[in-house]
N, C-alpha and C. Protein backbone atom coordinates (compact mmCIF):
# COMPACT_ATOMS: atom_id res chain seq x y z
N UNK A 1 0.83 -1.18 0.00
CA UNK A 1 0.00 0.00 0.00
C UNK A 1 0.88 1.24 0.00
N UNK A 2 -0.25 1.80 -0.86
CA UNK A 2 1.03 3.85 -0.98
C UNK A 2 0.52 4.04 -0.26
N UNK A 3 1.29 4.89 0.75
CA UNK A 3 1.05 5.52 2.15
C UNK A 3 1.26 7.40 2.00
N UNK A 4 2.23 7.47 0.69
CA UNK A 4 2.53 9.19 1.43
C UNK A 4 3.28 9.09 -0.12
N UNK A 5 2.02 9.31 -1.84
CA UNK A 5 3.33 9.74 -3.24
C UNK A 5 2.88 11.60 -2.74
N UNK A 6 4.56 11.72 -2.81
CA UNK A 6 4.91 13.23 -3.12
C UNK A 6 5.32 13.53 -4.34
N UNK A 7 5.47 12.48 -4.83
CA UNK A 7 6.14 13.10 -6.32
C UNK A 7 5.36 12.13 -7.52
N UNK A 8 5.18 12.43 -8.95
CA UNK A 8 5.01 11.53 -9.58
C UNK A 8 5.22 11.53 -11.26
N UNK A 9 5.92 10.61 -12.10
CA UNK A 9 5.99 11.04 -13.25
C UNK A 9 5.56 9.38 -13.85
N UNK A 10 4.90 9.71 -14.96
CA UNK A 10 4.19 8.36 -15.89
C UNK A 10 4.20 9.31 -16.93
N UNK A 11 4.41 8.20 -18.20
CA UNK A 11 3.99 8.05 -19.47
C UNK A 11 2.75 7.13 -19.90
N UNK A 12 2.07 7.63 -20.45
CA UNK A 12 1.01 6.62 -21.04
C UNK A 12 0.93 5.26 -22.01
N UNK A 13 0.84 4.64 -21.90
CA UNK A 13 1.18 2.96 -22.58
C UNK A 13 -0.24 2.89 -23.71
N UNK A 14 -0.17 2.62 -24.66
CA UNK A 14 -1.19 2.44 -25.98
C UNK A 14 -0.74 1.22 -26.59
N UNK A 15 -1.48 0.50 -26.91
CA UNK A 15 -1.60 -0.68 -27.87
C UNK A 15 -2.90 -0.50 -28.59
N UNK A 16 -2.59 -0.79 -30.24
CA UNK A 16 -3.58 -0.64 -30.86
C UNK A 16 -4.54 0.93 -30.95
N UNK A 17 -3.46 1.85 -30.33
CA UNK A 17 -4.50 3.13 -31.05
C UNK A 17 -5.37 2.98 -29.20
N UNK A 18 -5.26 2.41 -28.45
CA UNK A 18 -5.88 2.58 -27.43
C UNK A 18 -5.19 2.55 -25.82
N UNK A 19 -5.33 3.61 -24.97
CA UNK A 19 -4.85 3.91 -24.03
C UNK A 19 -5.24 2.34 -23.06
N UNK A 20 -3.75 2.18 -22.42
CA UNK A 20 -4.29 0.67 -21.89
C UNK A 20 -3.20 0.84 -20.52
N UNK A 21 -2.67 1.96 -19.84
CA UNK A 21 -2.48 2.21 -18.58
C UNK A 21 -1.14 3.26 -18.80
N UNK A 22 -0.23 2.99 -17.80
CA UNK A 22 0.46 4.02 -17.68
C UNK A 22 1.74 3.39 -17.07
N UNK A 23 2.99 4.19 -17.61
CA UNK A 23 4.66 3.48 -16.72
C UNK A 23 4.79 4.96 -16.08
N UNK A 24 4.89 4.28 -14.77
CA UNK A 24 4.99 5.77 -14.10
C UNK A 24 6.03 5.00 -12.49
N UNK A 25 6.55 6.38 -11.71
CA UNK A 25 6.98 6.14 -10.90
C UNK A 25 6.75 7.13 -9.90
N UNK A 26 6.58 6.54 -8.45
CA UNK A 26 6.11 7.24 -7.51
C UNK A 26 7.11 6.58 -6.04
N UNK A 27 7.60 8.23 -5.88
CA UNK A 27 8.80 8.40 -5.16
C UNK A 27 8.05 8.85 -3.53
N UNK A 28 8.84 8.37 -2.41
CA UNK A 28 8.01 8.38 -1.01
C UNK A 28 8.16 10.00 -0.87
N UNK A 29 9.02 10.37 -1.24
CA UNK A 29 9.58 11.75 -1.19
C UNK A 29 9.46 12.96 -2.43
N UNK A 30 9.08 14.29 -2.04
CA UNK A 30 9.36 15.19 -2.76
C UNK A 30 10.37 15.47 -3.80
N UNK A 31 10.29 15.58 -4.58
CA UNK A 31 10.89 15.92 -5.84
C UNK A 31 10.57 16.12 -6.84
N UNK A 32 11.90 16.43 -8.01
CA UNK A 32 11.40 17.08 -9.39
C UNK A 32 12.27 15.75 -10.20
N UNK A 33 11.74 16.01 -11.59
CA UNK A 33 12.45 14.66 -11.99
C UNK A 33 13.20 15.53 -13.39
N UNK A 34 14.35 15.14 -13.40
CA UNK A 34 14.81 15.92 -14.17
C UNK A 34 14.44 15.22 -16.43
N UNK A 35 15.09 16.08 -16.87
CA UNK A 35 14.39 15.24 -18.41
C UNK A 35 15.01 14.01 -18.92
N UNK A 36 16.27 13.46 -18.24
CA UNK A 36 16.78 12.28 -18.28
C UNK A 36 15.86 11.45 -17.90
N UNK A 37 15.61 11.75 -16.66
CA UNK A 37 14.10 10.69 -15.65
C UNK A 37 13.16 10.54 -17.07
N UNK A 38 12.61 11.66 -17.23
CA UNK A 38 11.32 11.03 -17.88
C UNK A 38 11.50 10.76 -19.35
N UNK A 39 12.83 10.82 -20.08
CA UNK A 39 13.32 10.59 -21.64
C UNK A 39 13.46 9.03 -21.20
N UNK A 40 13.75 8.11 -19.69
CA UNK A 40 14.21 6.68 -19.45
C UNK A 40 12.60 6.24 -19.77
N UNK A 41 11.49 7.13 -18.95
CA UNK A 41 10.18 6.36 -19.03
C UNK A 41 9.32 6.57 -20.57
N UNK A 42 9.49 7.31 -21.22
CA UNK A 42 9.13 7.63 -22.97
C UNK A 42 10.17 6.21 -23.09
N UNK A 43 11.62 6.25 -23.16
CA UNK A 43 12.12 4.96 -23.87
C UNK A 43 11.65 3.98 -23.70
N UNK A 44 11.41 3.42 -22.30
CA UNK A 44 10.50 2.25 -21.67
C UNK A 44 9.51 2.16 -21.96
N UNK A 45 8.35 2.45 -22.40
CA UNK A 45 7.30 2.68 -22.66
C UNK A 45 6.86 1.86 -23.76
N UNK A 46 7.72 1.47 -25.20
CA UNK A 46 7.35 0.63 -25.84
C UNK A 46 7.44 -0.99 -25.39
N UNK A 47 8.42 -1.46 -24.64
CA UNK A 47 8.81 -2.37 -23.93
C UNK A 47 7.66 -2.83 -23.04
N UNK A 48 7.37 -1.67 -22.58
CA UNK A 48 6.48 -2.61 -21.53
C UNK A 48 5.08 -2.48 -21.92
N UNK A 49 4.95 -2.05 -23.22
CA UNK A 49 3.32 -2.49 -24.25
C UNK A 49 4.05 -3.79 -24.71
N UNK A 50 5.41 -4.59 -25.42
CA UNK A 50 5.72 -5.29 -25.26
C UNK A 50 5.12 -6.56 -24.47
N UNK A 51 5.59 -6.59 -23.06
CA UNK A 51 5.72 -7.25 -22.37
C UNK A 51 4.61 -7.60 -21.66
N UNK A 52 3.18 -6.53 -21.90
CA UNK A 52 1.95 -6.61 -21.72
C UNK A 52 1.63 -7.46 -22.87
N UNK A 53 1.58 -7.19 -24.20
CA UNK A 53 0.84 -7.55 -25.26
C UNK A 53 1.14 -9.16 -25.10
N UNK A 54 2.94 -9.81 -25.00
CA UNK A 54 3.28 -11.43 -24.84
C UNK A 54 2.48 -11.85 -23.47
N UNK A 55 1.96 -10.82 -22.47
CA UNK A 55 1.80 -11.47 -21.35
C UNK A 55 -0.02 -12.10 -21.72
N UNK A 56 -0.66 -11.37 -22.53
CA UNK A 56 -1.78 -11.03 -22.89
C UNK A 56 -2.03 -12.54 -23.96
N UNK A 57 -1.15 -12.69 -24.33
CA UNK A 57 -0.79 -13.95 -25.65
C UNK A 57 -0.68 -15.37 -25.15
N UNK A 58 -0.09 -15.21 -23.56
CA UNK A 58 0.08 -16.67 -22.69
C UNK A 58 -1.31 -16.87 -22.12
């Protein structure tokens, strides 16, 4: 259980032209995320429609 997000950054995940959740990360603590942080979660983002779509296939 989240107890205390102060901070939060997600990208949105699409398969097929349709919004199907979000890669995001949520830090216990205050902060800013700099554009490295969120250029790692845009890169990740196809990967883990990836790794949904094979999980979706088993």
């Amino acid at each position: 259980m989240i107890t205390g997000v102060h901070s939060y950054a997600g990208v949105p995940l699409h398969f097929d032209g349709q919004p199907v959740g979000s890669l995001c990360v949520l830090p216990g603590e205050p902060g800013r995320f700099a554009n490295a942080d969120l250029n790692t979660l845009i890169d990740l983002a196809p990967e883990a429609v990836r790794l949904l779509h094979d999980a979706a296939r088993d």
